[in-house]
Each structure stands twice: as C-alpha cells, then as structure tokens.
Protein backbone atom coordinates (compact mmCIF):
# COMPACT_ATOMS: atom_id res chain seq x y z
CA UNK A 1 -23.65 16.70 2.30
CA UNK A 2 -21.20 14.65 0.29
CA UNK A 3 -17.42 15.23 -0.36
CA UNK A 4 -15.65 14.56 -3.98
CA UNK A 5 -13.11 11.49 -4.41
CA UNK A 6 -11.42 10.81 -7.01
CA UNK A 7 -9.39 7.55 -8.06
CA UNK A 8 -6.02 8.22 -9.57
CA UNK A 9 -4.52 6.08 -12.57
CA UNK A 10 -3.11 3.63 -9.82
CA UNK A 11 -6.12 2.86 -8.60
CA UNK A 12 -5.77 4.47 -5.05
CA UNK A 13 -8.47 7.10 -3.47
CA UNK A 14 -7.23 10.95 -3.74
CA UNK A 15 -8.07 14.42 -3.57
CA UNK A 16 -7.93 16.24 -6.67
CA UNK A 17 -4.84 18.19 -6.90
CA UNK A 18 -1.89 19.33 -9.53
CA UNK A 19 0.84 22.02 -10.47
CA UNK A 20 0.73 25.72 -10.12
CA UNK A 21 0.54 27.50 -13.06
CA UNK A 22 3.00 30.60 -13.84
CA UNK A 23 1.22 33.40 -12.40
CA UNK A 24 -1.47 31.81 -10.77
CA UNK A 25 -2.25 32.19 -6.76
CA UNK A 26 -2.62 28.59 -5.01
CA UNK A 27 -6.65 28.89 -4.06
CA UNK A 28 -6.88 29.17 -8.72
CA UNK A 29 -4.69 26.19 -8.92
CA UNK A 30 -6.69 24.21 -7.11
CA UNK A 31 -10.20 25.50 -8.36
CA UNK A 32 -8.70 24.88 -12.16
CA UNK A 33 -7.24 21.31 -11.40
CA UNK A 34 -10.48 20.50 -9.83
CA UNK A 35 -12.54 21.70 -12.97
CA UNK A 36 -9.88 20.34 -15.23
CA UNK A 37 -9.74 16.67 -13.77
CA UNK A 38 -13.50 16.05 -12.69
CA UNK A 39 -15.43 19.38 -14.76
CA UNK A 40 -17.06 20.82 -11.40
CA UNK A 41 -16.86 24.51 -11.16
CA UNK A 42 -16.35 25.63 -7.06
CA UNK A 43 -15.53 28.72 -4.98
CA UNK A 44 -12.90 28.57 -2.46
CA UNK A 45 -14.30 28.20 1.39
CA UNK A 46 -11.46 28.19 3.08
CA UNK A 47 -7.85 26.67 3.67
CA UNK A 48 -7.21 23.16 5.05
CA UNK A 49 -3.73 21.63 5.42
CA UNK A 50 -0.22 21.51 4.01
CA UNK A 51 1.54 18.47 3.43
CA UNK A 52 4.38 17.73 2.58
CA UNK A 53 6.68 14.40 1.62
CA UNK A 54 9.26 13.02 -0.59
CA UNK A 55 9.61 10.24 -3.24
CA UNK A 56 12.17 9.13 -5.56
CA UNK A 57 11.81 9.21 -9.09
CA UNK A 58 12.08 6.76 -11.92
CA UNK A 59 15.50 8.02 -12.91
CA UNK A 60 16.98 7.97 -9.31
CA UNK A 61 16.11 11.76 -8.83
CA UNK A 62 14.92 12.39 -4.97
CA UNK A 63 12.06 15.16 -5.30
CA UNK A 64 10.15 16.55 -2.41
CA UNK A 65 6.52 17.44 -2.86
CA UNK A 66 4.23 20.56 -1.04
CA UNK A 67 0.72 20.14 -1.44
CA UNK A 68 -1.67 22.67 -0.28
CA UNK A 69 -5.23 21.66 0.34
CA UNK A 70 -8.69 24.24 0.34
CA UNK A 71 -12.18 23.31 1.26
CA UNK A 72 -14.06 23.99 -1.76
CA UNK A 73 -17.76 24.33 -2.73
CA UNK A 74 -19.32 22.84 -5.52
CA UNK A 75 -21.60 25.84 -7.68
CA UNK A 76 -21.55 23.94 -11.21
CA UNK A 77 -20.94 21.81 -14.03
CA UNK A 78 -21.45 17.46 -14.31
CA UNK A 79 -19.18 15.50 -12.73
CA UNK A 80 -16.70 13.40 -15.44
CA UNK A 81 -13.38 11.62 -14.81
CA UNK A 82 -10.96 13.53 -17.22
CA UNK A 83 -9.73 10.89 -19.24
CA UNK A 84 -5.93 9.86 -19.28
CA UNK A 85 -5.52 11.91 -16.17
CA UNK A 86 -8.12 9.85 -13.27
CA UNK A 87 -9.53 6.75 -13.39
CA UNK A 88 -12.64 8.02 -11.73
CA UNK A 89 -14.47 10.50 -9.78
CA UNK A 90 -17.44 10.11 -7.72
CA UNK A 91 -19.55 11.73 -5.24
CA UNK A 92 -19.63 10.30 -1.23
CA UNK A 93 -21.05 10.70 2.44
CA UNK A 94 -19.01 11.60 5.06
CA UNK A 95 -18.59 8.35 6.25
CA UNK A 96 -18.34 6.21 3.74
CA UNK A 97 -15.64 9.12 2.20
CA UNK A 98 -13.53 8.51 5.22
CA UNK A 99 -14.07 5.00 5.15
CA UNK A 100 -12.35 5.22 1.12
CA UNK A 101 -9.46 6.71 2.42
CA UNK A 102 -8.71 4.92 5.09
CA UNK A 103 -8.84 1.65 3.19
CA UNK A 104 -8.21 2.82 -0.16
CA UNK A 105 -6.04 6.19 0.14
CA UNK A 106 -2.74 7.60 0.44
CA UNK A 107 -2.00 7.74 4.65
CA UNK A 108 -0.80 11.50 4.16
CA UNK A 109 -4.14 12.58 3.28
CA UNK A 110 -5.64 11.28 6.09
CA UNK A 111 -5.63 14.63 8.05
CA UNK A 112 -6.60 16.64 5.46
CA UNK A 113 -9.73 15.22 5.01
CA UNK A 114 -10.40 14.81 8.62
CA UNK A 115 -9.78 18.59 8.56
CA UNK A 116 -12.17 18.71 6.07
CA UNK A 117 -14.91 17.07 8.02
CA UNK A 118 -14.01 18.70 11.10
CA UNK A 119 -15.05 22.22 9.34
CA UNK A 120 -17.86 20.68 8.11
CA UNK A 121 -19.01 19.41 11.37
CA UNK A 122 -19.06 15.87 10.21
CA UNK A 123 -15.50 14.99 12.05
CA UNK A 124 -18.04 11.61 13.71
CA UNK A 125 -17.62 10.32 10.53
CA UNK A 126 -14.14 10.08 11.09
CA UNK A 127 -14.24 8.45 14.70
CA UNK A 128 -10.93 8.17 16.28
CA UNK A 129 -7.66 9.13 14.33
CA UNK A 130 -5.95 5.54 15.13
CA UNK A 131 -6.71 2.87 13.06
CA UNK A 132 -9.36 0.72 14.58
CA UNK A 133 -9.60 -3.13 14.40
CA UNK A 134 -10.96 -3.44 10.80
CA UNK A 135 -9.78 -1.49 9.42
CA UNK A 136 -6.35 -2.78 10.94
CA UNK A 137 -7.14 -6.41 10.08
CA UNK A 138 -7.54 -5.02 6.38
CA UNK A 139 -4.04 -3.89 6.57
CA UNK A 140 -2.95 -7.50 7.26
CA UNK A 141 -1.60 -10.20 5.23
CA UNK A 142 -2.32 -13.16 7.83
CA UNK A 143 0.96 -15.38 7.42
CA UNK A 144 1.79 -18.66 7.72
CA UNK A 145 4.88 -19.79 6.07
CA UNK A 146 6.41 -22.20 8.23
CA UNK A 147 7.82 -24.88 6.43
CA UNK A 148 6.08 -27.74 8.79
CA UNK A 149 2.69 -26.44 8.34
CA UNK A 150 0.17 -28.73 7.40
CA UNK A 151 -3.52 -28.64 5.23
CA UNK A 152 -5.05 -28.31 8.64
CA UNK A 153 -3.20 -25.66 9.68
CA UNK A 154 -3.91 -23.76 6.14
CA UNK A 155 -7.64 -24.27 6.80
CA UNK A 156 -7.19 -22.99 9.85
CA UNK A 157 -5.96 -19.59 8.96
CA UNK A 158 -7.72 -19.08 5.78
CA UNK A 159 -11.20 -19.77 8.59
CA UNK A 160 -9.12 -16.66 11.04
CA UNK A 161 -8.88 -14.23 7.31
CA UNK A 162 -12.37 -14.80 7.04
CA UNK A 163 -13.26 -14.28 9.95
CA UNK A 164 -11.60 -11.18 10.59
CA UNK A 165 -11.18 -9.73 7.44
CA UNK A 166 -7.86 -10.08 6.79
CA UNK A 167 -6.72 -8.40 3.45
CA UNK A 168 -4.61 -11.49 2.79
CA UNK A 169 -3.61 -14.82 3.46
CA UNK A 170 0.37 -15.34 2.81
CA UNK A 171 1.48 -18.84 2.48
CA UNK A 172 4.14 -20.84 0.84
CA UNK A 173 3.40 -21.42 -2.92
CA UNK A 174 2.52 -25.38 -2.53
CA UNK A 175 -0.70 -23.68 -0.42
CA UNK A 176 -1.62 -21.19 -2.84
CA UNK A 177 -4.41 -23.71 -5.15
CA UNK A 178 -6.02 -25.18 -1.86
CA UNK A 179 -6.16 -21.12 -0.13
CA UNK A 180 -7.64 -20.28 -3.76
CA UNK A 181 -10.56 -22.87 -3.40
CA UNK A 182 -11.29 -21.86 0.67
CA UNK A 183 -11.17 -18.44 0.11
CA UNK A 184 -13.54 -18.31 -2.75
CA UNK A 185 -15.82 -15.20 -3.17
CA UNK A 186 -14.39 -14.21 0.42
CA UNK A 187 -12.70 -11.12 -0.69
CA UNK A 188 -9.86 -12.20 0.94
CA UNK A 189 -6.58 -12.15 -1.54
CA UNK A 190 -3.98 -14.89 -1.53
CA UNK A 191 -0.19 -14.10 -1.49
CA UNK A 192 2.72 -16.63 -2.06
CA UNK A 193 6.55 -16.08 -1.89
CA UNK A 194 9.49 -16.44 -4.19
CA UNK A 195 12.53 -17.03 -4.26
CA UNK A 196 12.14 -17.33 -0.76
CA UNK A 197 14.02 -16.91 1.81
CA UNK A 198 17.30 -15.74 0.48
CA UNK A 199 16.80 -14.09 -2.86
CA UNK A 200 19.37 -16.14 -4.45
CA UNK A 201 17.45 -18.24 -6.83
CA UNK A 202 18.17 -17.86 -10.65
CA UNK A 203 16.16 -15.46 -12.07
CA UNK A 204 14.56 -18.30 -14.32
CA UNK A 205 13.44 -20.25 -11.26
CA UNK A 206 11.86 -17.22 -9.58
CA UNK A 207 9.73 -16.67 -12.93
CA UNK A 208 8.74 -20.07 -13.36
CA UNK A 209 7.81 -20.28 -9.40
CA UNK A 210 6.02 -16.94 -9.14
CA UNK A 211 3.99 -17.94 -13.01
CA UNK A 212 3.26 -21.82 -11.44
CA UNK A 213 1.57 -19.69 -8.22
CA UNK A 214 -0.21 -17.05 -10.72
CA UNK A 215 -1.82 -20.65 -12.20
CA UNK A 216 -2.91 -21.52 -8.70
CA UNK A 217 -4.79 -18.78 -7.89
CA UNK A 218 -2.24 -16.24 -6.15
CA UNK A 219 -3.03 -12.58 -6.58
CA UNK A 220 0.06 -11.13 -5.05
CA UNK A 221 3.77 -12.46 -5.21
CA UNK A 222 6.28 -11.53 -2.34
CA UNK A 223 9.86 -12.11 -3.84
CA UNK A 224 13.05 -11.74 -2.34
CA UNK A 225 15.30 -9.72 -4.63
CA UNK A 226 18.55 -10.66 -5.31
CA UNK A 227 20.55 -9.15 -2.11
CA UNK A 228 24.00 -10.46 -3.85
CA UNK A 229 23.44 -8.54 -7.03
CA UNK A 230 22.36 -5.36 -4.67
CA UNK A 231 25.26 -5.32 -2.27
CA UNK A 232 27.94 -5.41 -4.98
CA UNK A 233 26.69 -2.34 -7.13
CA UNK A 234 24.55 -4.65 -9.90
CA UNK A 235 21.55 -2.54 -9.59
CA UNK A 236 20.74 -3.22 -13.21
CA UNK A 237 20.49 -6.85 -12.30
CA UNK A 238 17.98 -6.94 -9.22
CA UNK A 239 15.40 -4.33 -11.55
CA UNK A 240 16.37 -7.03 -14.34
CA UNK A 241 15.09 -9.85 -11.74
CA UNK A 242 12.05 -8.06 -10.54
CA UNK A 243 11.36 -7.01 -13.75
CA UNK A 244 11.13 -11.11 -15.32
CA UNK A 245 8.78 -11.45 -12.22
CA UNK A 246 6.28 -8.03 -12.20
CA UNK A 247 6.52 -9.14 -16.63
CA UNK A 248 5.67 -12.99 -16.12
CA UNK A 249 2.92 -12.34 -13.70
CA UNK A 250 1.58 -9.19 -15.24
CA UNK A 251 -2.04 -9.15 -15.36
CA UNK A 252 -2.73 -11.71 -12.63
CA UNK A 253 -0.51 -10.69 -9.75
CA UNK A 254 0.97 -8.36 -8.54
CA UNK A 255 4.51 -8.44 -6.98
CA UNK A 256 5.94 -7.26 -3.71
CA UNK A 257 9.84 -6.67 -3.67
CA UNK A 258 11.02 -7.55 -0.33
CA UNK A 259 14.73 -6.01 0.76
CA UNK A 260 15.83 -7.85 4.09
CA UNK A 261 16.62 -4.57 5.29
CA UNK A 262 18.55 -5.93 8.14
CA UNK A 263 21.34 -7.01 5.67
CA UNK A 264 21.33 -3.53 4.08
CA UNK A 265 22.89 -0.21 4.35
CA UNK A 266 20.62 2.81 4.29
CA UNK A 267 22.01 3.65 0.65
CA UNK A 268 21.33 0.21 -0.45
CA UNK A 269 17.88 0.50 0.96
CA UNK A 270 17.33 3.58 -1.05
CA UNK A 271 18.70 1.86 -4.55
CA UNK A 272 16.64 -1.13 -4.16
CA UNK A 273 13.48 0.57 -3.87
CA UNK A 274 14.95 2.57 -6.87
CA UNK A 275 15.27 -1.03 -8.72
CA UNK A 276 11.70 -2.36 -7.42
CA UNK A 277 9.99 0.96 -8.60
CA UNK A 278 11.65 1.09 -11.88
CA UNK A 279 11.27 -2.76 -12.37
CA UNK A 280 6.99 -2.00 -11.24
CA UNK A 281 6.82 -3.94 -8.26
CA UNK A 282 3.37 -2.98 -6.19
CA UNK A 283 5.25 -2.63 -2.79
CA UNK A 284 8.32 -2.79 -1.03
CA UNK A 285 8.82 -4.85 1.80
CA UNK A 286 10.99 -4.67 4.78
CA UNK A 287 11.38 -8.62 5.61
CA UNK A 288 11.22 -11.85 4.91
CA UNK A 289 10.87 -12.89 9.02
CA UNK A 290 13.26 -15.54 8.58
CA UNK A 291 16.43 -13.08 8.45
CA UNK A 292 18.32 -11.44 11.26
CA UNK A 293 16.04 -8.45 12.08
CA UNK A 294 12.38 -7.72 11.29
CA UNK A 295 10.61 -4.54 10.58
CA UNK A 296 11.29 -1.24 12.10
CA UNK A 297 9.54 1.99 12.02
CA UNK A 298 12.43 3.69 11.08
CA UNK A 299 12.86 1.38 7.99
CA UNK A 300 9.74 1.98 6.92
CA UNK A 301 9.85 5.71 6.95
CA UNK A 302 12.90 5.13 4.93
CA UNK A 303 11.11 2.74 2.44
CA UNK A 304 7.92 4.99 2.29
CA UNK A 305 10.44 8.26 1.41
CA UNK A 306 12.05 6.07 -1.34
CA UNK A 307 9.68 5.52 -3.73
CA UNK A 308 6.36 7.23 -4.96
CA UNK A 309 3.33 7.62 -3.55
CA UNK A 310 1.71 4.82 -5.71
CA UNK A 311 4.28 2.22 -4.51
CA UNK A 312 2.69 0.38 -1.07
CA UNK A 313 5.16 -0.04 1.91
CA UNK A 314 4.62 -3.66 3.64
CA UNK A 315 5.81 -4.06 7.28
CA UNK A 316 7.27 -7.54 8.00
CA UNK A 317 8.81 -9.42 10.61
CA UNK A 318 8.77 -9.40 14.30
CA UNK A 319 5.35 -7.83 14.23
CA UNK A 320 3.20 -9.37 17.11
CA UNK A 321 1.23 -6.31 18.92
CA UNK A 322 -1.20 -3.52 17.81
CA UNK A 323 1.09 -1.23 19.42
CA UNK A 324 3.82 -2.65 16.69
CA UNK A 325 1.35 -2.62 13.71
CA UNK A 326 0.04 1.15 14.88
CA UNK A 327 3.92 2.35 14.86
CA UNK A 328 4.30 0.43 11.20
CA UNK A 329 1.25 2.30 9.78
CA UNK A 330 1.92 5.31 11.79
CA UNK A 331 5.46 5.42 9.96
CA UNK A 332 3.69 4.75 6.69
CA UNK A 333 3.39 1.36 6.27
CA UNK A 334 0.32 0.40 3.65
CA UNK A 335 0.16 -3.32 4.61
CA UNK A 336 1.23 -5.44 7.48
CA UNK A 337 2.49 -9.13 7.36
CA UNK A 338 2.50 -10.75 10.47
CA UNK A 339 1.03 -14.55 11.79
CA UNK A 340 0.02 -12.41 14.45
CA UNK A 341 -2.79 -10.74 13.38
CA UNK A 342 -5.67 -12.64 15.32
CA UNK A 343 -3.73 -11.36 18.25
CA UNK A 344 -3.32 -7.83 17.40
CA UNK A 345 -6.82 -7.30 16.27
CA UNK A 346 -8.44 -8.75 19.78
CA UNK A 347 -5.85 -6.61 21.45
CA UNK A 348 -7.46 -3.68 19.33
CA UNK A 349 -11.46 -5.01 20.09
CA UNK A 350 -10.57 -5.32 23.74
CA UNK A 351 -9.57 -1.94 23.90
CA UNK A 352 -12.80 -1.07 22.38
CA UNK A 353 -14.40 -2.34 24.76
C-alpha cells in the first residue's frame, strides 16, 4: 500500500486538492484535480475530513478556505507532476508518508491523513498524534544569541544541533562563518539576526548585515522589522525594508520577519504580516526574546490566520518546556526558537520512556 504526495510550488508536502467547478459535485472535483495535477485516474472510496482556515491575501483581502478531503483509489494512468501547477508528485509508504507531513507539510492536514491511514488500517504508521522528540527537535532553531557568548560556547551548541537534530542553529551574525564550517554536511541550517534587537537600523545597514551573513554561510535571516515605521501607519515602509532584505539575500537565504508582538496591537499584528507576506519573507515571527513579552499561543494563532498557508509561523521567546513548544505547534507554529531545546527534547524522551 502506498499513499500519493504531492509537493506544491513552495516546496511544502500536500494533498492534491483545488476549486469546484460550476456544476460539479465535490467527490468530481477532487477526482478531476487529482487527474489534472498528477494524471492518475481514481474512484472515490469514501469521505475523510473537512478543514477549514483562513489566510490573508496579497492585497490585504482576509479569505477563509473549506477544503473537503475523500479517500481515493488509484485505477489508472502514469503518475506526472503537472507542470506550473506542483513541483512534484510521488508515490509513499505509510510511514514514511506520515513522516513527510509531519516534517515537511502543512499542520492542518495532519488529521486528514491520519484519517486516511486510520481507514486504511495503517493508523501505526502514524504513532501518537503529539509531536514526538524528533520530530520536535526538527521544529527547533537551537539559539544562542547572548551577546557574551564565546567560540566555546558556539561549539558547544552547534555539538547539542547535531546531536539532536536540531533544524537550526541561531546565532549572532559574527558566529555565522565558524557555525558554517562545524556544521558542515550535518543537515543542520544556520540562522543569524538583523537588525537586531530593535528593528531600528537603516534599511541600508540591515541589507548590508543580512548580505555580509549570506557570505558566511547563513541560510536563514531573522530580521526585526521596523516597529517605528509599523506603529505610525508606514506600512509601505516596513514591506519596503523587508523587501531590500528577502531581494539582497534572494537565492541564498531566506528571511524571517520577526514582529515583537508584545509592542503591537492585534491590528498591527495583522498589517505586518500583511507587509512580510507581500515583501516574501519565509516566516513570521513572534519575538526577538530580548523584548517585554515572548511568544504566546494566542499570538501565534493570530500570526498563522494572517498570512497564507505557504508563509511558516516561528514561536519565540520565553519558550523553555515541551509543554510550551506542544501549545506553540499545537496553535500552528511551524518552527520553534528557543536555547532551550536540549531541555525540552529530554523532557519529551523521558516521557517516552
């Protein structure tokens, strides 16, 4: 038995799926986009799950989604990715397809593929519902940006990513060429900050600073965005920051807008992940861990319902137990920063027994 993925054009895991035709019932939608985006032919065997979520356009425009999901089998035709529409399509084993989307996925389809394997009587494959400690610790950017930390200390953690497979190390940008050489063929990614940790650099110094870390090695970017510009209405000005950043780095790194959302309004929440989006920053972040307030869960449902599905969500600050990280993913966080994660994963492994 094997189930169908496909990878979308933002290079995340996903279920075939698209928009219902004038006239057509939901179980032909779904056999036609399936045929249309990877050229297998199926019959329906049954209904799985609804889901349903929010996102807000490029233009500012809220829209709320419904997406109905059937188990269908396979009678015909060669699997192809449909060009300009996927990136890829591909055939998997239980496991290893639940493995994909828990790593590589959109959170919201997690239950409708455990459905899936539940009907199927391969729901093992899924194991427990919870994140367990890997795939938790490859959810974590493993952070250490105190400003008195030393080479030692930077060996240190990059040894604890490795270890545990962290997704990332985070460090300040003077670390970035010496994490580059330890982490070497590791797999695990190295992010840097900028503009860091107010936001209030000139746009020019946050380019040159996030290109000088690009040089280095970094492969992700966490900048502040311009909280000044944000709180008095200049929404046109923190995209235009972002934007120099996401544009100077393209093709090297990619960029995580972080908001400080303990200095924001829920409306200026919303607007800059409107600005982040538009600008084509990778995620939105809730903190920089040096402000008044870390991450909450209600923040980062608010985060994850203002921008698209493509856009990650990473939880920051104040983050220092797996019950924390668990309520960050649970509220549909896609990454967790913390310089807590060796903690949280025993914590995880422990209960494992």
């Amino acid at each position: 038995m094997r189930l169908l993925l496909i990878r979308d054009r933002f290079g995340r895991m996903t279920l075939p799926k698209g928009r219902q035709e004038p006239g057509e019932t939901l179980e032909q939608t779904a056999l036609r986009e399936i045929e249309e985006e990877t050229g297998i032919s199926g019959r329906i065997a049954g209904f799985l799950e609804t889901v349903r979520y929010g996102y807000v356009r490029a233009d500012g425009m809220p829209v709320d989604k419904e997406a109905h999901y059937f188990l269908v089998e396979a009678v015909a035709g060669s699997l192809r990715a449909r060009e300009g529409e996927i990136a890829g399509a591909a055939w998997h084993p239980p496991d290893e397809a639940w493995r994909l989307q828990r790593e590589q996925g959109y959170p919201n389809n997690d239950a409708v593929l455990r459905k899936a394997l539940e009907v199927l009587g391969a729901d093992s494959a899924a194991g427990d519902c919870a994140p367990d400690a890997r795939r938790l610790a490859s959810m974590i950017d493993h952070t250490l940006l105190r400003p008195e930390a030393t080479a030692d200390d930077i060996r240190r953690l990059c040894d604890e990513a490795k270890e545990y497979g962290f997704c990332a190390v985070c460090v300040q940008p003077r670390w970035v060429a010496l994490c580059r050489e330890l982490l070497e063929g590791s797999g695990v990614k190295v992010a840097t900050v900028c503009g860091f940790p107010h936001g209030a650099s000139l746009s020019e110094v946050k380019v040159f600073e996030a290109s000088c870390a690009a040089d280095d090695g970094a492969d992700e970017i966490d900048m502040v965005i311009s909280l000044g510009s944000l709180r008095q209405g200049r929404d046109d000005e923190v995209e235009a920051d972002i934007r120099r950043v996401v544009e100077a780095t393209a093709g090297r790194a990619i960029v995580k807008a972080i908001l400080e959302t303990a200095l924001l309004t829920d409306e200026e929440k919303r607007r800059a992940c409107r600005a982040a989006e538009q600008a084509g920053a990778a995620f939105v972040k809730t903190s920089t861990g040096f402000g008044p307030g870390g991450a909450t869960a209600r923040d980062v449902r608010l985060l994850r319902a203002s921008v698209s599905p493509h856009v990650g969500v990473k939880a920051s600050g104040g983050i220092r137990t797996a019950e924390a990280a668990l309520a960050m993913i649970e509220a549909g966080a896609t990454r967790i920063g913390t310089s807590s994660g060796v903690a949280i994963v025993r914590q995880l492994l422990e209960r494992s027994g």
